[in-house]
Structures are given as structure tokens and as C-alpha cells.
Protein backbone atom coordinates (compact mmCIF):
# COMPACT_ATOMS: atom_id res chain seq x y z
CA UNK A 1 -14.36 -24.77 -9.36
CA UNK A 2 -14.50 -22.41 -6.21
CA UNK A 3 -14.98 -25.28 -4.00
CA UNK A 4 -12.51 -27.25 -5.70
CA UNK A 5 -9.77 -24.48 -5.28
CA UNK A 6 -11.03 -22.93 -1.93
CA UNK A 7 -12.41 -25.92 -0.03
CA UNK A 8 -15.17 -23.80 0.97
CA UNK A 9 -18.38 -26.45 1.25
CA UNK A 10 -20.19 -26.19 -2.24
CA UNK A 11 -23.63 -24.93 -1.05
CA UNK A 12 -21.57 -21.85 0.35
CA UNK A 13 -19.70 -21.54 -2.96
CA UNK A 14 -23.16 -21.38 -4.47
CA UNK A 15 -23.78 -18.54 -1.78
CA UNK A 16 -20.70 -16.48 -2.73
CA UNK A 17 -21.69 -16.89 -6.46
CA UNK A 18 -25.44 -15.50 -5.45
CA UNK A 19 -23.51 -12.50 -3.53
CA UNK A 20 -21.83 -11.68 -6.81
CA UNK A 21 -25.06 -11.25 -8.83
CA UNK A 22 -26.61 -9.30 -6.22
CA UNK A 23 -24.37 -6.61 -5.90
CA UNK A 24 -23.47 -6.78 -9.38
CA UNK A 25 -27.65 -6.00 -10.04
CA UNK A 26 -27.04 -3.36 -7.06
CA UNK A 27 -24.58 -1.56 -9.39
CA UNK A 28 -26.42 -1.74 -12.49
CA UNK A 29 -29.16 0.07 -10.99
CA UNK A 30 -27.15 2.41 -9.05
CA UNK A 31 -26.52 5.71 -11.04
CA UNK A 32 -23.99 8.81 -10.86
CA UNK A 33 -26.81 11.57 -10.11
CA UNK A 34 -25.20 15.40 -11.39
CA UNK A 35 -24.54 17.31 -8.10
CA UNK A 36 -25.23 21.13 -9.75
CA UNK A 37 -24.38 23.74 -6.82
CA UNK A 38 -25.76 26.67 -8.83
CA UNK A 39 -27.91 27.17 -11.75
CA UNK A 40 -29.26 31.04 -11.42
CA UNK A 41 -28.92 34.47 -12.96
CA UNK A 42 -26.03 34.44 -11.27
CA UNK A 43 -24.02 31.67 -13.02
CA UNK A 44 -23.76 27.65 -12.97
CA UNK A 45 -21.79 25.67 -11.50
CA UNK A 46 -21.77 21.49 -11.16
CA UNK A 47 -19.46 19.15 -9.37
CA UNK A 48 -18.85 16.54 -11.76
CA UNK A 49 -16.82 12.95 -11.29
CA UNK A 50 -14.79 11.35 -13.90
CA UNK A 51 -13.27 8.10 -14.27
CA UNK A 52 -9.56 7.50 -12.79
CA UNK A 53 -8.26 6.05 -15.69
CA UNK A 54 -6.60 2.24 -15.23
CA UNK A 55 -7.72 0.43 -12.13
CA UNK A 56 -5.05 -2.09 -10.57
CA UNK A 57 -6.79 -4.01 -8.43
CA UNK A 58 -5.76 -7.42 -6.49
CA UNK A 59 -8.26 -9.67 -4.80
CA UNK A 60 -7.87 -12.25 -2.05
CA UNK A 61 -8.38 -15.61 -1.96
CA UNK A 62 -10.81 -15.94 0.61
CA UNK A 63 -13.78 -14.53 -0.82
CA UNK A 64 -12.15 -14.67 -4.35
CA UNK A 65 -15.16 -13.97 -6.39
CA UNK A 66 -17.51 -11.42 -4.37
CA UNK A 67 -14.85 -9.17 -3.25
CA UNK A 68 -13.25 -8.89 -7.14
CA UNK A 69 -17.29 -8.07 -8.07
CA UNK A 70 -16.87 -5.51 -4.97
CA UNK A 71 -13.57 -3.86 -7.25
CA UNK A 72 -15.20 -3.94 -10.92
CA UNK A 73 -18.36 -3.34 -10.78
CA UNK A 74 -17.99 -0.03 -8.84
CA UNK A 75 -14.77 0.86 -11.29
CA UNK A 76 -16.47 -0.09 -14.61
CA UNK A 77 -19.84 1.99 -14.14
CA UNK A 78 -17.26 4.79 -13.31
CA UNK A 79 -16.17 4.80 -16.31
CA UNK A 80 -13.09 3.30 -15.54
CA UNK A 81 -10.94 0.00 -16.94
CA UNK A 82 -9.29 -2.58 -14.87
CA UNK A 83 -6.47 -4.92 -14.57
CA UNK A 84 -7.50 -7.77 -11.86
CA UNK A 85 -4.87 -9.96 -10.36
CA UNK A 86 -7.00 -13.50 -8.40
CA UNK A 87 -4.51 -14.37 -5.82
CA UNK A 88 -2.55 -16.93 -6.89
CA UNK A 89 -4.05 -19.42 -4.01
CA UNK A 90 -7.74 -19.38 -5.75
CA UNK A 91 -7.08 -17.85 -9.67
CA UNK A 92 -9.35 -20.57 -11.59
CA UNK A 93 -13.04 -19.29 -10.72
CA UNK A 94 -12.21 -15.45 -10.74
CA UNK A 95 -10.51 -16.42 -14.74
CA UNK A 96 -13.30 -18.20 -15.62
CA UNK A 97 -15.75 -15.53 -14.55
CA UNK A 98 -13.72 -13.18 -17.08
CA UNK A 99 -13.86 -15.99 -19.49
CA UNK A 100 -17.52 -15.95 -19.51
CA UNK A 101 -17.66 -12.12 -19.55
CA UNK A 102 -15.84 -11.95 -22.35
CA UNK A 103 -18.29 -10.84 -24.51
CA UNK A 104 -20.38 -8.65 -22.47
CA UNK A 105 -17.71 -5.84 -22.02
CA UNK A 106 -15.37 -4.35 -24.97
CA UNK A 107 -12.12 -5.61 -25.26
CA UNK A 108 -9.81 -4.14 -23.01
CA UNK A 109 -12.50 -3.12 -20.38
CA UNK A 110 -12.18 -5.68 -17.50
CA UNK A 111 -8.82 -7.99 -17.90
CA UNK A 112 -7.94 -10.79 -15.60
CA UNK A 113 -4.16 -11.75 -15.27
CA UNK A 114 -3.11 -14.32 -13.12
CA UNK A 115 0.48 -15.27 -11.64
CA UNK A 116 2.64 -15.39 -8.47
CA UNK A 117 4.49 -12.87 -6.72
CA UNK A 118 5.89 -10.50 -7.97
CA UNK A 119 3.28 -9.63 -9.89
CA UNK A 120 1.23 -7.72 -7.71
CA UNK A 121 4.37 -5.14 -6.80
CA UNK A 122 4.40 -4.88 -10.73
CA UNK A 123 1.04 -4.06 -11.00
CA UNK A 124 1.14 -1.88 -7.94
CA UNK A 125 4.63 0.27 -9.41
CA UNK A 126 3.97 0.30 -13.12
CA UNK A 127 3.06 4.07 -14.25
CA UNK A 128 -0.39 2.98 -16.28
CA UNK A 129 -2.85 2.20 -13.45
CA UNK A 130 -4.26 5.51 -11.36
CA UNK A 131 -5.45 3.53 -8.85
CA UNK A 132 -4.66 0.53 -6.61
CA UNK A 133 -7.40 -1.44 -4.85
CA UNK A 134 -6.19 -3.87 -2.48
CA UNK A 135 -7.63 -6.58 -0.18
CA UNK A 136 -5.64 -8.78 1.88
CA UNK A 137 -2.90 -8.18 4.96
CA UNK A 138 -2.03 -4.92 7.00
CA UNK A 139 2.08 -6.22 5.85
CA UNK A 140 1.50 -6.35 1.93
CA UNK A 141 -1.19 -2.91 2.25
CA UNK A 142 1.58 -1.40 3.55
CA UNK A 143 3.83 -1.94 0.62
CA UNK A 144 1.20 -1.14 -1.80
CA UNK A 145 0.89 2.20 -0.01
CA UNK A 146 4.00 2.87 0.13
CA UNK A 147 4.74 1.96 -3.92
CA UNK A 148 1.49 3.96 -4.95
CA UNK A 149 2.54 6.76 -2.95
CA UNK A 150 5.87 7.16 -5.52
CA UNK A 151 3.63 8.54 -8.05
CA UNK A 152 0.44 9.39 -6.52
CA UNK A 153 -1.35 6.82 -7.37
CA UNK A 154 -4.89 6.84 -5.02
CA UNK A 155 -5.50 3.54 -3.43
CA UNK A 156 -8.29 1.74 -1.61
CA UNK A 157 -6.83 -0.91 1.05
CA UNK A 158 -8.71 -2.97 2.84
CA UNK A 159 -6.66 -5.12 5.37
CA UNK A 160 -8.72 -6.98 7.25
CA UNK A 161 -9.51 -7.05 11.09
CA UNK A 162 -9.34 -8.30 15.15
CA UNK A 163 -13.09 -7.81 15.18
CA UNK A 164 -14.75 -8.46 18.75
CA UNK A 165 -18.35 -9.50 20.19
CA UNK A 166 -19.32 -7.62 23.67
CA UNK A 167 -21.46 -10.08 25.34
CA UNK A 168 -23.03 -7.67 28.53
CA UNK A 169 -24.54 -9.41 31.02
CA UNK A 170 -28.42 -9.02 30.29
CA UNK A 171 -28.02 -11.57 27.72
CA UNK A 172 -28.87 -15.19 27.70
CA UNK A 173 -25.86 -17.03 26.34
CA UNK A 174 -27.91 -20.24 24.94
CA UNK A 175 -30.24 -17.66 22.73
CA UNK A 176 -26.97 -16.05 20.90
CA UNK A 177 -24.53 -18.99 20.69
CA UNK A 178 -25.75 -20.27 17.31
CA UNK A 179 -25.32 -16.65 16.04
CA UNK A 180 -22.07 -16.05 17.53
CA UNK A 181 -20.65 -19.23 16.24
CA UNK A 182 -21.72 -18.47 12.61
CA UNK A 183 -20.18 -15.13 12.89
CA UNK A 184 -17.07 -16.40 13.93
CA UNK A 185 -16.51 -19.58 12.25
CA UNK A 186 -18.18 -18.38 8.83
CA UNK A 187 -15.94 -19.39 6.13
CA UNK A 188 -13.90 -21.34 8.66
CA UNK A 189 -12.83 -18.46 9.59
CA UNK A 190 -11.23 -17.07 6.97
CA UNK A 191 -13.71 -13.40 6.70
CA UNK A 192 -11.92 -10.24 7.35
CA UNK A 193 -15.02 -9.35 9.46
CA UNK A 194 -15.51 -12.27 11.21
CA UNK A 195 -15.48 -12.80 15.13
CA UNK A 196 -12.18 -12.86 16.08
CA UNK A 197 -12.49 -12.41 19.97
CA UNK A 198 -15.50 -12.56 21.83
CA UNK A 199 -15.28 -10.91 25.23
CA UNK A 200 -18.55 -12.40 27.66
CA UNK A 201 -19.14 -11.17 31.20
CA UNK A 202 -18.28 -13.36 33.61
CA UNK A 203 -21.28 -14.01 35.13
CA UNK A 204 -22.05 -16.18 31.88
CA UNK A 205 -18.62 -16.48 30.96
CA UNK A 206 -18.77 -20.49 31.57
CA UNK A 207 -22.27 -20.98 30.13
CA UNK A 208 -21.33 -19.24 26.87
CA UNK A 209 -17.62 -21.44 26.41
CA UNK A 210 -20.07 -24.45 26.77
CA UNK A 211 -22.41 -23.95 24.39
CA UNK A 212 -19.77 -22.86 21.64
CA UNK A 213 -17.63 -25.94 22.48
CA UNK A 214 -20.95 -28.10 21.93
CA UNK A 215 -21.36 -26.28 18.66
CA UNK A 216 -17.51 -26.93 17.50
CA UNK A 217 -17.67 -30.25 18.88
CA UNK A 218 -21.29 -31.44 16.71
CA UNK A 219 -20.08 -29.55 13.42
CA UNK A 220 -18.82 -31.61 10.25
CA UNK A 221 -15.38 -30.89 8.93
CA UNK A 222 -14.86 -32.25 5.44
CA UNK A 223 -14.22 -32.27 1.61
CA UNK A 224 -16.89 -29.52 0.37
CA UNK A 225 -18.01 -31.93 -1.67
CA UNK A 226 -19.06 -34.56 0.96
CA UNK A 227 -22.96 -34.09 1.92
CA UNK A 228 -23.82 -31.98 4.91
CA UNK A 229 -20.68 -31.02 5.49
CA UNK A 230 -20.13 -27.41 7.07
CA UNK A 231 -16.97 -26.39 7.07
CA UNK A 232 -14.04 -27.40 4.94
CA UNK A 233 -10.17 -27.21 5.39
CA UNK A 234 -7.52 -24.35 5.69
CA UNK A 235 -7.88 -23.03 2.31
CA UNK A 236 -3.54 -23.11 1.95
CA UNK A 237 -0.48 -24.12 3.80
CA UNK A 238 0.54 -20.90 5.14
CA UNK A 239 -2.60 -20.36 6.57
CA UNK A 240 -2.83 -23.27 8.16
CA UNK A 241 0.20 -22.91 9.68
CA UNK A 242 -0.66 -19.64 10.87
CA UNK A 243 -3.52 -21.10 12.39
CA UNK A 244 -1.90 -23.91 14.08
CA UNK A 245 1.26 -21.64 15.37
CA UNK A 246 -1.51 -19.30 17.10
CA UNK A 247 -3.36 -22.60 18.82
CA UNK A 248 -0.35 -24.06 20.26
CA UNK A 249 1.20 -20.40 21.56
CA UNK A 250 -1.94 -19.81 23.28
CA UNK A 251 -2.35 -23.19 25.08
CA UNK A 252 1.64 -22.89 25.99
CA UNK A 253 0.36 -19.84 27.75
CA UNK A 254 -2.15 -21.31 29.61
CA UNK A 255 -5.58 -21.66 26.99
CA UNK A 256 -7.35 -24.22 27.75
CA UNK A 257 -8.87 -25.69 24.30
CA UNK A 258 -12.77 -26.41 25.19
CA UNK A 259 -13.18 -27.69 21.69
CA UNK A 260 -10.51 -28.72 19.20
CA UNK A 261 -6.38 -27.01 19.57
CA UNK A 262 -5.28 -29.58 16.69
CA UNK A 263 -5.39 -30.71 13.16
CA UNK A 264 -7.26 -32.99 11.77
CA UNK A 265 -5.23 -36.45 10.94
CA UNK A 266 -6.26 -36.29 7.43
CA UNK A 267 -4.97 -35.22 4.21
CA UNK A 268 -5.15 -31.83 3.55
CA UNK A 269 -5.37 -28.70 5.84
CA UNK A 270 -8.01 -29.42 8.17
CA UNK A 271 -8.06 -27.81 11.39
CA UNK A 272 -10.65 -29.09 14.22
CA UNK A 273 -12.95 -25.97 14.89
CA UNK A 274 -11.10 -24.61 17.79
CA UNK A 275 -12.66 -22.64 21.36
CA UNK A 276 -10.19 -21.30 23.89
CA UNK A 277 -10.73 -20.16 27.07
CA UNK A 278 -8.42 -19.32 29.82
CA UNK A 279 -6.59 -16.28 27.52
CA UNK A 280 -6.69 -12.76 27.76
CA UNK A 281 -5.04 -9.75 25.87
CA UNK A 282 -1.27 -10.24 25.62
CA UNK A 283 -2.07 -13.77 23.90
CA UNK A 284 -1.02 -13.53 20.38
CA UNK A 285 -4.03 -15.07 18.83
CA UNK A 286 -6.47 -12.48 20.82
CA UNK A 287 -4.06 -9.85 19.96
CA UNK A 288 -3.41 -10.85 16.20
CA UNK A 289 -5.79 -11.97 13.37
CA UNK A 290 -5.77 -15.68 13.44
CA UNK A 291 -8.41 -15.95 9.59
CA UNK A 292 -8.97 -19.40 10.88
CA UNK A 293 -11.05 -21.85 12.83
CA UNK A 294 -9.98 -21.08 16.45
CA UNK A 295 -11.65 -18.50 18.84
CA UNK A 296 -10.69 -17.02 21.98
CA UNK A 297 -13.31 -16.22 24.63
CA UNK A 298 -12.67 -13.86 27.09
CA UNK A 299 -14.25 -12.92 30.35
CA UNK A 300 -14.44 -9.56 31.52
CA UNK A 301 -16.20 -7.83 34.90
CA UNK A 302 -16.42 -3.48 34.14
CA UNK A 303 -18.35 -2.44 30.43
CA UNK A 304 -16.22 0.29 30.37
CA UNK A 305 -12.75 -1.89 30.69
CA UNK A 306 -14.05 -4.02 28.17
CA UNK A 307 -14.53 -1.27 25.55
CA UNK A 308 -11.15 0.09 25.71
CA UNK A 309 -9.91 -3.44 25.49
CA UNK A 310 -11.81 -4.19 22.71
CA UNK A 311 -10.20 -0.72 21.48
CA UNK A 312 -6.63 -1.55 22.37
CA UNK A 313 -5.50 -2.77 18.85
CA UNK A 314 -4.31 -1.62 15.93
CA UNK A 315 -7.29 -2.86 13.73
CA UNK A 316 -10.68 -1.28 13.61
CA UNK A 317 -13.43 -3.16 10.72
CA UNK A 318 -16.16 -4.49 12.79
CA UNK A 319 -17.42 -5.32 15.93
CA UNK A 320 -20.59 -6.21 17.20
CA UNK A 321 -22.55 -5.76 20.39
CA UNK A 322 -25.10 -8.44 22.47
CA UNK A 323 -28.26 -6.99 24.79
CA UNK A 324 -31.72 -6.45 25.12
CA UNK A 325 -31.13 -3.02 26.41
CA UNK A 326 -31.03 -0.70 22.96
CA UNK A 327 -29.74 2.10 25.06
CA UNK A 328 -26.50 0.47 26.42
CA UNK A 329 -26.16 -1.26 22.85
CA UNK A 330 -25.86 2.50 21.51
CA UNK A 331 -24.10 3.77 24.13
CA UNK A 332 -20.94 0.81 23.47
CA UNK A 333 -21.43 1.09 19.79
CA UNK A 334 -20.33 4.67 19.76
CA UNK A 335 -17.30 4.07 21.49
CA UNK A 336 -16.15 1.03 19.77
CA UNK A 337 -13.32 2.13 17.15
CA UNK A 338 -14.52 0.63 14.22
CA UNK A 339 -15.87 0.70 10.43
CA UNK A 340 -18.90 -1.16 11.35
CA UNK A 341 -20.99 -1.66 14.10
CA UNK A 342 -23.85 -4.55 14.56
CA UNK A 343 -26.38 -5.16 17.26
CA UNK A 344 -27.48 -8.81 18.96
CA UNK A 345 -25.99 -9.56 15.25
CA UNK A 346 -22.21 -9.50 13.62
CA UNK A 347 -22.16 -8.49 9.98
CA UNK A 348 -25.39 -7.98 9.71
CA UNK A 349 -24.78 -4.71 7.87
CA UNK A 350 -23.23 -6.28 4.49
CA UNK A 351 -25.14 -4.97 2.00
CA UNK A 352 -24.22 -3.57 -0.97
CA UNK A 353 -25.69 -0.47 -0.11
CA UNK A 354 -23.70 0.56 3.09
CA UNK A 355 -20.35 1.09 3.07
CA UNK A 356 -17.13 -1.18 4.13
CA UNK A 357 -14.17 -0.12 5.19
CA UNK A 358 -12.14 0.01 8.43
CA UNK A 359 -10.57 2.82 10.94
CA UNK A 360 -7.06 2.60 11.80
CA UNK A 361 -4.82 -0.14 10.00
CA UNK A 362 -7.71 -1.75 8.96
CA UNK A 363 -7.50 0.05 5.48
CA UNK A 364 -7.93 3.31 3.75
CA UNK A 365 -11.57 4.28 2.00
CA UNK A 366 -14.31 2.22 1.76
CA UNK A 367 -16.06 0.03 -0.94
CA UNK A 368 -19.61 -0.59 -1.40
CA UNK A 369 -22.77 1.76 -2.02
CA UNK A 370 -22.18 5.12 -3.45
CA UNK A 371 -19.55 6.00 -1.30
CA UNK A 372 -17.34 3.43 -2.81
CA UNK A 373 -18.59 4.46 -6.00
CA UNK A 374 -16.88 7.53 -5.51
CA UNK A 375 -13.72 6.32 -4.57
CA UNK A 376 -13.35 5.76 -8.66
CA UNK A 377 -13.67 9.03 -9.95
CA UNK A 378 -11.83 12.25 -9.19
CA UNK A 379 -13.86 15.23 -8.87
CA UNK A 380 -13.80 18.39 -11.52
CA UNK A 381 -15.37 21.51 -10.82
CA UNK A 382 -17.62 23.39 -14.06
CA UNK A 383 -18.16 26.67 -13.60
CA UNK A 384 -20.11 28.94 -16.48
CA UNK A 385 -22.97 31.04 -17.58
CA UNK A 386 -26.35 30.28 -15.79
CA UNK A 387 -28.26 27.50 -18.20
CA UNK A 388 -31.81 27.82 -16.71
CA UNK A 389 -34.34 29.16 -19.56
CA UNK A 390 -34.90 32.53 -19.51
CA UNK A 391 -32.04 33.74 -17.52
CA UNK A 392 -28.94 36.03 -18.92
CA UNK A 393 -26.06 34.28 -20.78
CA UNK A 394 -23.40 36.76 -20.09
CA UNK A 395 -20.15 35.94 -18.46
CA UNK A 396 -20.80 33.64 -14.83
CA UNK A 397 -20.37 35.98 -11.96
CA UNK A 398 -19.53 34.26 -8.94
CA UNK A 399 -21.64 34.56 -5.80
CA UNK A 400 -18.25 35.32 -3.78
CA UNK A 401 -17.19 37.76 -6.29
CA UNK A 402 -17.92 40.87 -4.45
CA UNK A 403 -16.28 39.46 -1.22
CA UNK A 404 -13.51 38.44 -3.48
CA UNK A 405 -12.75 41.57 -4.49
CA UNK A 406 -13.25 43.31 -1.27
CA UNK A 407 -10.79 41.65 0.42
CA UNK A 408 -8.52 42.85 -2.51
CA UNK A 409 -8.96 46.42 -1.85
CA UNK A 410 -8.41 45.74 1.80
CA UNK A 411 -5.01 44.02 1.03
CA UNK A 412 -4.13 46.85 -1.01
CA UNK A 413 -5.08 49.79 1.04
């Protein structure tokens, strides 16, 4: 069924399903530990977090079935229920999935409605819901900010990314091409955290277009059915388009397409896997997000020119950095502008342990691990008379009492 409404080949559908159990199993095991500040003669006091309340959230159709596990799972062991809206591109697996959890949560717990615009704005204004989760563009977070914001609703907006590789000179280009290929070309594309630039020095700046081009060139586009095949169409129309407007904008200004720069003659939205070279920032599709099978490379002489181009846009989710030299890869990593940082490796830090989430328009908050745990509960503060055996039960005197009142008489002398 994901294949089927995706196009995503079915061994990676298979894949995304295997994600879902593992960070579902991640959350099961993960628990809310008691944070208790103070437990002494003096008086207790503990930190505790409670549930939100209602949880809107609305899931892409990308990664339609991981990244609605990354919303509920998180929200329900909070202690919290949710409304989940599939986008309306991919809605079939992500119902099913509620279809066939039907029985394992109460009624009323998780609940999966599907439909087209406007039903997300609905979601996102109605008074119920205490928090909005969101995954999909920097336009429509924007407007879900903006509509939470009316009654204070806390959100969590992820909004995907311009992520670049920094290839620095020490590197052989043959030894990483396979690994930059897959990180950019994953999913055809279509990742929030996938390689959307890669900026090479251009001592191996011509090596490293080659052996990408080879890699576009030998891969099999097809139905994700077919056998062996490895990466399927355009998962809708307006991506596609997207995709294709980007291509033919950069090659009017001057990319030359070492692999692909056209769609397939085929039904359906396939897109040959695209490498550019000849482009450089300015270009829309190495300034923009293109969530599709095309890739600039870039070439690029100073490190430290490189870094603040790789800084110069609005987005900040992940980047990733390529050398032998751990030193320089620690150095560039702390500079980069980013929610995530990998080394000779992109996205290498997806677990469900570590958290997600991007710097600048890239989103607000984070998901994954405790920390986006915690984005689920609102904190409360309990205060009272110490509860350790053997100590006094009279009335909780706090440690800052005496300073408290101190700086009373002061005011009043």
C-alpha cells in the first residue's frame, strides 16, 4: 500500500515500516523518570510533566508512516491524545496503520482523519487541540504558527532543509561517492535531510561530478514493484513540477547536466536522477529545496568561504562534513548552522535516541529521544513538606526563604 501510493521501491517501503517498529519499541521502553529538586528537612519539591491535552498533528507524505510514529508515540506515552491528519498525497497506509491499531489503544486515544485542504487550517484553528505538530514546508509552518499563535497553542514545526556536504580536499572522491549519492538521492530525493548541495574542492571537483554522474547514469528508475529497481517516480504532480522547473532554471543559467536534466518519457512522474555542475549560489535550485532527484555540485577554493556559504541560507537541519583529518572535521562542524551535524557520513545520526530538529526556518523544537518527549508535556512545579522517613512534616520552608525575606526588609527600610 505505501509503495502503491508513494512509489517508493517496495524493499524501501519494507524499510520505512521496520523504522516504525523500532522507534515505536524505543518509546515503549523509554520512561518519564521524576526529576525531585529537594527532598530534606527542609521541604520537597519535584518538577513534574503532564500531558498537553489534544495533540493536532499533520504528517507528510514523504515519509508518511515513520514520521506520524515520530508524532504519536512520543504524545501517547505523555499521556496525551491525538488527532492525525496523513497528507492527502499518501492517506491509505497511515489509515490502515490506525485500522490495525484499533484495538490496542482505547477509543478516542490515537484518531486518524483523512481529507484535503482545508482541513489541516481546521485542525490547526479549532480551540480543542493544545498542540500542533507539523512536518512539511517553511510556507504552510508559517501559517500554522501563525494560527496556533491566536490562542497559544505550543507547536512543534519541522520544515525541512538546504542541507550541504563539505567535501575538503584530503578526501578521495571515488571512496565517498557511493555514500554521497545515497545521502542525496535517498528516497529520490524527497528526505528533509537529504543532500541538497554538495560543495567539493576544486582540486577534485571534476573527479567527484564523474563518479556521481556514473552512479545516476547505472541506477534503475522504475515502478517499485519492478525487481531491482532503486528509485521510483516523483511521488505527485506538484512535486514533480517543482523538480523539473528547478532543472531547467538552472541549465538556462548555465548548469551543465552531467547526468539526467529531464523526465523520463513514461507514464507517471519519473524524473532521470539528475547531477549539475557548472552552478553556484544565486541558482535557485542550490539556493532553494528542490525534495527531488537533481543535485547541484559545487566547487569551492578557501574552507572558510565555503562555511559561510554553506551558512548563507535561511534553512539550518543538517549538514555533513568529508575528511580524514578529525580535527578540521570538528573545527567545520562547529561552525556549520545546523540541527545536525555528521562526519565522512550524512544522516548518520537518525536514531531515535538523538534529537531532530533544525535552527533557523528549519522548524521550531525537536522530536525524537527524550527531548522530544518533552515537547508533550508542560511542566508543574510541587512544592510541600519534606517526604523522606524520619524527617519533620511541618509546613515546607523554602531554602530561599531567608533571602526572600531579607530582601523584604531591605525594600522596606
Amino acid at each position: 500500500m505505501l509503495t502503491s501510493e508513494q512509489g517508493r521501491p517496495l524493499p524501501d517501503s519494507r524499510a520505512e515500516i521496520g523504522w516504525a517498529v523500532t522507534w515505536l519499541r524505543y518509546y515503549a521502553d523509554l520512561e518519564i523518570s521524576r526529576e525531585i529538586v529537594q527532598d530534606d528537612r527542609n521541604g520537597f519539591a519535584e518538577v513534574v510533566r503532564r500531558p498537553v491535552g489534544v495533540v493536532a498533528a499533520i504528517a507528510p507524505w514523504n515519509l508518511p508512516i515513520i514520521l506520524a510514529v515520530w508524532k504519536f508515540a512520543p504524545a501517547l506515552l505523555a499521556g496525551n491524545t491525538m488527532v492525525l491528519k496523513p497528507s492527502p498525497f499518501t492517506p491509505l497506509a497511515t489509515l490502515a496503520m490506525g485500522e490495525m491499531l484499533r484495538g490496542v489503544f482505547p477509543p478516542g486515544v490515537l484518531n486518524i482523519v483523512s481529507g484535503r485542504d482545508p482541513l489541516g487550517a481546521w485542525m490547526t484553528a479549532h480551540p480543542t487541540p493544545r498542540k500542533i505538530t507539523f512536518t512539511g514546508s517553511i510556507a504552510t509552518g508559517t501559517k500554522v504558527a501563525a494560527v496556533a499563535a491566536q490562542d497559544l497553542k505550543r507547536v512543534t514545526l519541522e520544515l525541512g532543509g538546504n542541507d550541504p556536504a563539505i567535501v575538503l580536499e584530503d578526501v578521495e572522491p571515488g571512496r565517498i561517492a557511493d555514500d554521497i549519492f545515497h545521502g542525496a538521492f535517498m528516497n529520490n530525493g524527497q528526505n528533509c535531510m537529504a543532500i541538497k548541495r554538495v560543495y567539493v574542492h576544486e582540486r577534485h571537483h571534476a573527479e567527484l561530478v564523474e563518479a556521481l554522474a556514473a552512479r545516476a547514469k547505472a541506477v534503475r528508475v522504475g515502478n517499485g514493484f519492478d525487481d531491482d529497481v532503486q528509485l521510483g517516480p516523483i511521488c505527485n504532480r506538484p512535486q514533480f513540477d517543482r523538480v523539473s522547473e528547478l532543472v531547467t532554471d538552472a541549465i538556462a543559467h548555465g548548469a551543465v547536466a552531467a547526468a539526467g536534466g529531464y523526465a523520463l518519457d513514461r507514464p507517471g512522474y519519473f524524473f532521470a536522477p539528475t547531477v549539475l555542475t557548472g552552478v553556484t549560489d544565486g541558482i535557485r535550485i542550490v539556493d532553494e529545496e528542490q525534495f527531488g532527484p537533481a543535485l547541484p555540485v559545487i566547487a569551492y577554493r578557501h574552507l572558510d568561504d565555503v562555511v559561510d556559504r554553506a551558512n548563507d541560507t535561511a534553512y539550518g537541519l543538517t549538514a555533513s562534513v568529508w575528511t580524514d583529518d578529525s580535527a578540521r572535521a570538528a573545527d567545520v562542524a562547529s561552525r556549520l548552522e545546523c540541527g545536525q551535524v555528521t562526519v565522512n557520513a550524512h544522516g548518520s545520526g537518525l536514531r531515535p535516541d538523538l534529537p531532530f530538529g533544525g535552527h533557523k526556518h528549519s522548524g521550531i523544537g525537536v522530536t525524537n529521544g527524550p527531548w522530544g518527549l518533552h515537547r508533550f508535556t508542560e511542566l508543574q512545579v510541587l512544592t510541600g513538606p519534606a517526604r523522606v522517613a524520619g524527617t519533620s512534616t511541618t509546613r515546607a520552608r523554602s531554602p530561599m526563604t531567608s533571602t526572600i525575606r531579607a530582601c523584604s526588609r531591605a525594600t522596606a527600610e
